[in-house]
N, C-alpha and C. Protein backbone atom coordinates (compact mmCIF):
# COMPACT_ATOMS: atom_id res chain seq x y z
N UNK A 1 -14.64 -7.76 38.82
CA UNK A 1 -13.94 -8.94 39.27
C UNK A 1 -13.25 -8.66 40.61
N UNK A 2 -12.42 -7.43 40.87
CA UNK A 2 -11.98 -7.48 41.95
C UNK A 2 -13.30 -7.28 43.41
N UNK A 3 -14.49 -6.07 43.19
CA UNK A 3 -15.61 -6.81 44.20
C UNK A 3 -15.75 -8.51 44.46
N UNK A 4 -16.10 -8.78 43.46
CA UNK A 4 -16.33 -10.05 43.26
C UNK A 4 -14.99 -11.23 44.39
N UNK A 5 -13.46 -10.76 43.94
CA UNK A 5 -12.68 -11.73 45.10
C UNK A 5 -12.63 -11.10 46.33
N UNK A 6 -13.06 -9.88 46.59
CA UNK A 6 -12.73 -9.55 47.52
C UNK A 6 -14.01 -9.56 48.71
N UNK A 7 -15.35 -9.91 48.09
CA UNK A 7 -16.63 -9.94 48.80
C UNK A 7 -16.64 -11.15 48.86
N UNK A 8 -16.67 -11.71 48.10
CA UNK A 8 -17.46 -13.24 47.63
C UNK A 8 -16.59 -13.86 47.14
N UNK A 9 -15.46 -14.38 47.74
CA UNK A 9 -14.10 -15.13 47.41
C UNK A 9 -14.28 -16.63 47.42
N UNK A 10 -15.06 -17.40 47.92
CA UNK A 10 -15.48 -18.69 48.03
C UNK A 10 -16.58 -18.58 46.93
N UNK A 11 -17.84 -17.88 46.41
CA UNK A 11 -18.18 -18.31 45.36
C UNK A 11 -17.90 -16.71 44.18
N UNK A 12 -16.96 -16.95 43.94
CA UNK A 12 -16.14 -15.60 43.29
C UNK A 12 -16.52 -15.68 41.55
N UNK A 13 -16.69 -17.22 40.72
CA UNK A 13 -17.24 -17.43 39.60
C UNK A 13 -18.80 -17.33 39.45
N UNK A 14 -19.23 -17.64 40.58
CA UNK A 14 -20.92 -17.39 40.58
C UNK A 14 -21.17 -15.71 40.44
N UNK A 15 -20.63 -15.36 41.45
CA UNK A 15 -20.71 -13.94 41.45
C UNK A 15 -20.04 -13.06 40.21
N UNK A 16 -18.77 -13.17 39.95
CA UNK A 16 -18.59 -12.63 38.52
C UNK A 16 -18.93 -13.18 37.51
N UNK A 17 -20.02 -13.95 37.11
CA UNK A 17 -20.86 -14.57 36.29
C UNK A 17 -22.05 -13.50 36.11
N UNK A 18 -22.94 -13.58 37.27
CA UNK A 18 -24.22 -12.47 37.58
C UNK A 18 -23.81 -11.38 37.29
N UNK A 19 -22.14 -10.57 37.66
CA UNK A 19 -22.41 -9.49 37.23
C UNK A 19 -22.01 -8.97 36.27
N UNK A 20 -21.37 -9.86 35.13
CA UNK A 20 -21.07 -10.25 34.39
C UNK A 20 -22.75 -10.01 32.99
N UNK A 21 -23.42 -10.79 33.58
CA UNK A 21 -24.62 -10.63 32.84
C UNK A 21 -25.21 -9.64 33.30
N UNK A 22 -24.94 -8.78 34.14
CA UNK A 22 -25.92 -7.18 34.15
C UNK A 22 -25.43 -6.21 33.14
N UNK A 23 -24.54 -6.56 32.24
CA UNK A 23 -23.97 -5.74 31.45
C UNK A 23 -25.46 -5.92 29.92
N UNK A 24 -26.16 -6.92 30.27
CA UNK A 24 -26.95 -6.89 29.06
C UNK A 24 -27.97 -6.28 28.99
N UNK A 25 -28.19 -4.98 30.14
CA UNK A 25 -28.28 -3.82 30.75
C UNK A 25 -28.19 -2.76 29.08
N UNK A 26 -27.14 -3.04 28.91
CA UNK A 26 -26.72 -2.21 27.55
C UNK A 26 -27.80 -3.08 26.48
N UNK A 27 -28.41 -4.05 26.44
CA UNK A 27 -29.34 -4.09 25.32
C UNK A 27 -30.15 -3.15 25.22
N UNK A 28 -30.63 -2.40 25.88
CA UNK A 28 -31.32 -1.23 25.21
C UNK A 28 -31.12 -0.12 24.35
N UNK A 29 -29.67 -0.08 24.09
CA UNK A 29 -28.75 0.65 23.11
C UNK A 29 -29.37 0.03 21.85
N UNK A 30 -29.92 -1.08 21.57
CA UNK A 30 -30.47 -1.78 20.18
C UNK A 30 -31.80 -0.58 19.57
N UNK A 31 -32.31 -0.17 20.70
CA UNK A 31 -33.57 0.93 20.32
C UNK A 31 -32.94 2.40 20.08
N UNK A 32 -31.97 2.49 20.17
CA UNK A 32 -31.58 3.71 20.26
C UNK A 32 -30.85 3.35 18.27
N UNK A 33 -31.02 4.93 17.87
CA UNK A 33 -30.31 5.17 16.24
C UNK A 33 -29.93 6.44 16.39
N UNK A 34 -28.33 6.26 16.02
CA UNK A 34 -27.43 4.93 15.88
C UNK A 34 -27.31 4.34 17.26
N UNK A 35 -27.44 2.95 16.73
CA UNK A 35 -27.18 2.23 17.90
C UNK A 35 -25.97 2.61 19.04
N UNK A 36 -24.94 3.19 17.94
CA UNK A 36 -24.02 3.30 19.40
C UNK A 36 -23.24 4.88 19.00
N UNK A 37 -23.51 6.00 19.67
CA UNK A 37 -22.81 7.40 19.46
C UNK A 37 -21.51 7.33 20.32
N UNK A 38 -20.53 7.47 19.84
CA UNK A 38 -19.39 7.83 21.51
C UNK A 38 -19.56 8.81 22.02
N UNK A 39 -20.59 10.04 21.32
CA UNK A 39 -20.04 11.60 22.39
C UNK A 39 -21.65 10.94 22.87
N UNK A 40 -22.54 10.13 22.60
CA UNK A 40 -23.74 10.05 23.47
C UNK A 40 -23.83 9.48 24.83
N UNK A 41 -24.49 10.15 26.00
CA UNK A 41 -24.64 10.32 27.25
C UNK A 41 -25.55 9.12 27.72
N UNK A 42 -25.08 7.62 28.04
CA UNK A 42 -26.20 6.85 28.18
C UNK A 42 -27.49 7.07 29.27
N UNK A 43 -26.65 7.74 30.15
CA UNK A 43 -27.80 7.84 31.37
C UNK A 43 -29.02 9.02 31.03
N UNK A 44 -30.06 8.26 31.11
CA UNK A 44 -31.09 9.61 30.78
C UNK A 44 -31.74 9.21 30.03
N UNK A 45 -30.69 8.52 28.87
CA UNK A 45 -30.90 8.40 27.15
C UNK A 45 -31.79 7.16 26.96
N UNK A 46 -30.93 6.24 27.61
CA UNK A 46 -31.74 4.93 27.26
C UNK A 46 -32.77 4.35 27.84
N UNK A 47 -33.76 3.31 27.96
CA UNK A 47 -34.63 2.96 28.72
C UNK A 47 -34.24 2.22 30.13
N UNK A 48 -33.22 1.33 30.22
CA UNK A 48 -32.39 1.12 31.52
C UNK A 48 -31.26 1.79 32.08
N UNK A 49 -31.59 3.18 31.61
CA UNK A 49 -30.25 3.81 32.25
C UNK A 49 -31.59 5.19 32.86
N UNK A 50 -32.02 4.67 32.97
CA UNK A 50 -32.96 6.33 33.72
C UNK A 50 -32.47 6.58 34.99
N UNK A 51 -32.06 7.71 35.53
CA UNK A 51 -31.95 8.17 36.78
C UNK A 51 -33.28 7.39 37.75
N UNK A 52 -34.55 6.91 37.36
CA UNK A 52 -35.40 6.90 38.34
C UNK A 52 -35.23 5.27 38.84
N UNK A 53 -34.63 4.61 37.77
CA UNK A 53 -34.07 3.46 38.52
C UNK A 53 -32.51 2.31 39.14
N UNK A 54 -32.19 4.29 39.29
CA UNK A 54 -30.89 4.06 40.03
C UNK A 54 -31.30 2.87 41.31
N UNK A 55 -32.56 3.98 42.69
CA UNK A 55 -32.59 3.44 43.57
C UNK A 55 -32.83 1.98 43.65
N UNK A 56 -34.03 1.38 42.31
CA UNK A 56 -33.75 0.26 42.23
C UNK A 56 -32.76 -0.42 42.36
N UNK A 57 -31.67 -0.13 41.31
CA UNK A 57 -30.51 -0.92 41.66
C UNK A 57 -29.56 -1.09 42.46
N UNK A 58 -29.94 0.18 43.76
CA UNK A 58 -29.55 0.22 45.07
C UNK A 58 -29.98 -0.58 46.05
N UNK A 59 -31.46 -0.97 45.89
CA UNK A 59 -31.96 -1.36 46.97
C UNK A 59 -31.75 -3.19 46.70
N UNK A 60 -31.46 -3.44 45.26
CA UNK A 60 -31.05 -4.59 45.48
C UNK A 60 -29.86 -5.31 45.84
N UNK A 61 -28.97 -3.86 46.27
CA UNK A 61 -27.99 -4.40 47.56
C UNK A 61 -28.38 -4.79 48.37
N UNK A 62 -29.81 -4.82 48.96
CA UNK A 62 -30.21 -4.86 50.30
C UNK A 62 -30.51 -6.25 50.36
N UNK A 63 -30.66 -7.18 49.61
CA UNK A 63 -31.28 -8.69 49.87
C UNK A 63 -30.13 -9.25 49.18
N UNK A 64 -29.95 -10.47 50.28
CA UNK A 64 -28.64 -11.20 49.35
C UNK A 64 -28.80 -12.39 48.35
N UNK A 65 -30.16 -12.37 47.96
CA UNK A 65 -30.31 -13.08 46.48
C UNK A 65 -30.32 -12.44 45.23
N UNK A 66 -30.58 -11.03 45.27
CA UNK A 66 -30.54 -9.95 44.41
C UNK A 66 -28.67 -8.84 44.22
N UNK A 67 -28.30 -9.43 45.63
CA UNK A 67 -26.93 -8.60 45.57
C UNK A 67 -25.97 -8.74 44.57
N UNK A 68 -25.65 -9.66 43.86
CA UNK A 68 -24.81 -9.87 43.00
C UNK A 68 -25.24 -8.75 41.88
N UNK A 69 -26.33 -8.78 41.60
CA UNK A 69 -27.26 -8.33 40.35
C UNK A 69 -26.84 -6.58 40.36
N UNK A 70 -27.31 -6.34 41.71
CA UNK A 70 -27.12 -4.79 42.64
C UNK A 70 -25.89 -4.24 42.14
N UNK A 71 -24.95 -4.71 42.52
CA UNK A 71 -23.85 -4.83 42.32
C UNK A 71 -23.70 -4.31 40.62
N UNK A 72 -23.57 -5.26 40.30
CA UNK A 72 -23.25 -5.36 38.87
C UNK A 72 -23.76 -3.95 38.11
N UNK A 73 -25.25 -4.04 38.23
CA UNK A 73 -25.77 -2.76 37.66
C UNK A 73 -25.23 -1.39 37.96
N UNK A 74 -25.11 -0.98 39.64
CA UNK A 74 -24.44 0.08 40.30
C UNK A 74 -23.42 0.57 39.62
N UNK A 75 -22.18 -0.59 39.35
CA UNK A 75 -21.34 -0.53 38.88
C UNK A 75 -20.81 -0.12 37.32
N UNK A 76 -22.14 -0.41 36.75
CA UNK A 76 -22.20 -0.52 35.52
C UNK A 76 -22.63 0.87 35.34
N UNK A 77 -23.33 1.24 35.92
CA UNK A 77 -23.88 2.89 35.72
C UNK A 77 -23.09 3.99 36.39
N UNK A 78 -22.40 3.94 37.23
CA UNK A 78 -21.15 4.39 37.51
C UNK A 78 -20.18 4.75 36.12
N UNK A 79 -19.96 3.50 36.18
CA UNK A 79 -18.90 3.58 34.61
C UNK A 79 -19.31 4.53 33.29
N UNK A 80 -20.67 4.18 33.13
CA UNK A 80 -21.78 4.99 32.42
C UNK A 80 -21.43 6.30 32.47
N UNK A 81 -22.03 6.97 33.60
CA UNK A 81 -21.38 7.90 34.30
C UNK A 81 -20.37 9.04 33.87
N UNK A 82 -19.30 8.38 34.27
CA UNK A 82 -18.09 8.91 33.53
C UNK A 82 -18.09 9.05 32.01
N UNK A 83 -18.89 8.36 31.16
CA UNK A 83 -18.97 9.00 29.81
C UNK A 83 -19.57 10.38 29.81
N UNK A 84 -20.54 10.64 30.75
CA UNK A 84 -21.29 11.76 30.66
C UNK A 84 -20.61 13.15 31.07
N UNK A 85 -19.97 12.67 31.85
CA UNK A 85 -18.72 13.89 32.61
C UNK A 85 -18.11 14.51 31.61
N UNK A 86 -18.38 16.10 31.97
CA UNK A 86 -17.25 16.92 30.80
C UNK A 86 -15.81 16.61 31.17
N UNK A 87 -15.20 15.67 31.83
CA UNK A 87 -13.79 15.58 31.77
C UNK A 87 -13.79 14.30 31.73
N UNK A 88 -13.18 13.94 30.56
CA UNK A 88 -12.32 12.27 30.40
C UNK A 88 -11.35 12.10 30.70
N UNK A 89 -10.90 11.45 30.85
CA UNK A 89 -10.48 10.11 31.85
C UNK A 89 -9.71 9.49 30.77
N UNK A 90 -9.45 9.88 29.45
CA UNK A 90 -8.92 9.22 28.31
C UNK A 90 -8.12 10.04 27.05
């Protein structure tokens, strides 16, 4: 949300809407048993969390009909991320 007012402040609900729905990104946790581990490492693990389509979700920073989306995902695997790190944050 704060990308979202601070990029795209005139359409700030469109945009935290889109990235909003890249979180369903995590449906692929449904194939995984158990569906949900806390000490498990999503990146790697799941089918939309592979390292090989990070750059994908980089390069759809690059076009601004896809940026919102870019965004969202980047962000989302970032966060990801930090589960995997031997030091929490919690």
């Amino acid at each position: 949300m704060l990308l979202a007012g601070l990029l795209w402040r005139r359409r700030f609900y469109q945009a935290v809407t889109v990235m909003w729905m890249t979180m369903l990104v995590d449906l692929d946790h449904l194939l995984a048993t158990p569906i949900y581990d806390p000490n498990r490492c999503s990146i790697g693990f799941h089918p939309l969390h592979q390292p090989l389509l990070f750059p994908v979700y980089l390069a759809f920073l690059i076009w601004p009909k896809t940026r919102w989306v870019g965004a969202g995902l980047v962000i989302h695997m970032v966060l990801d991320g930090f589960d995997c790190s031997p030091i929490r944050f919690y």
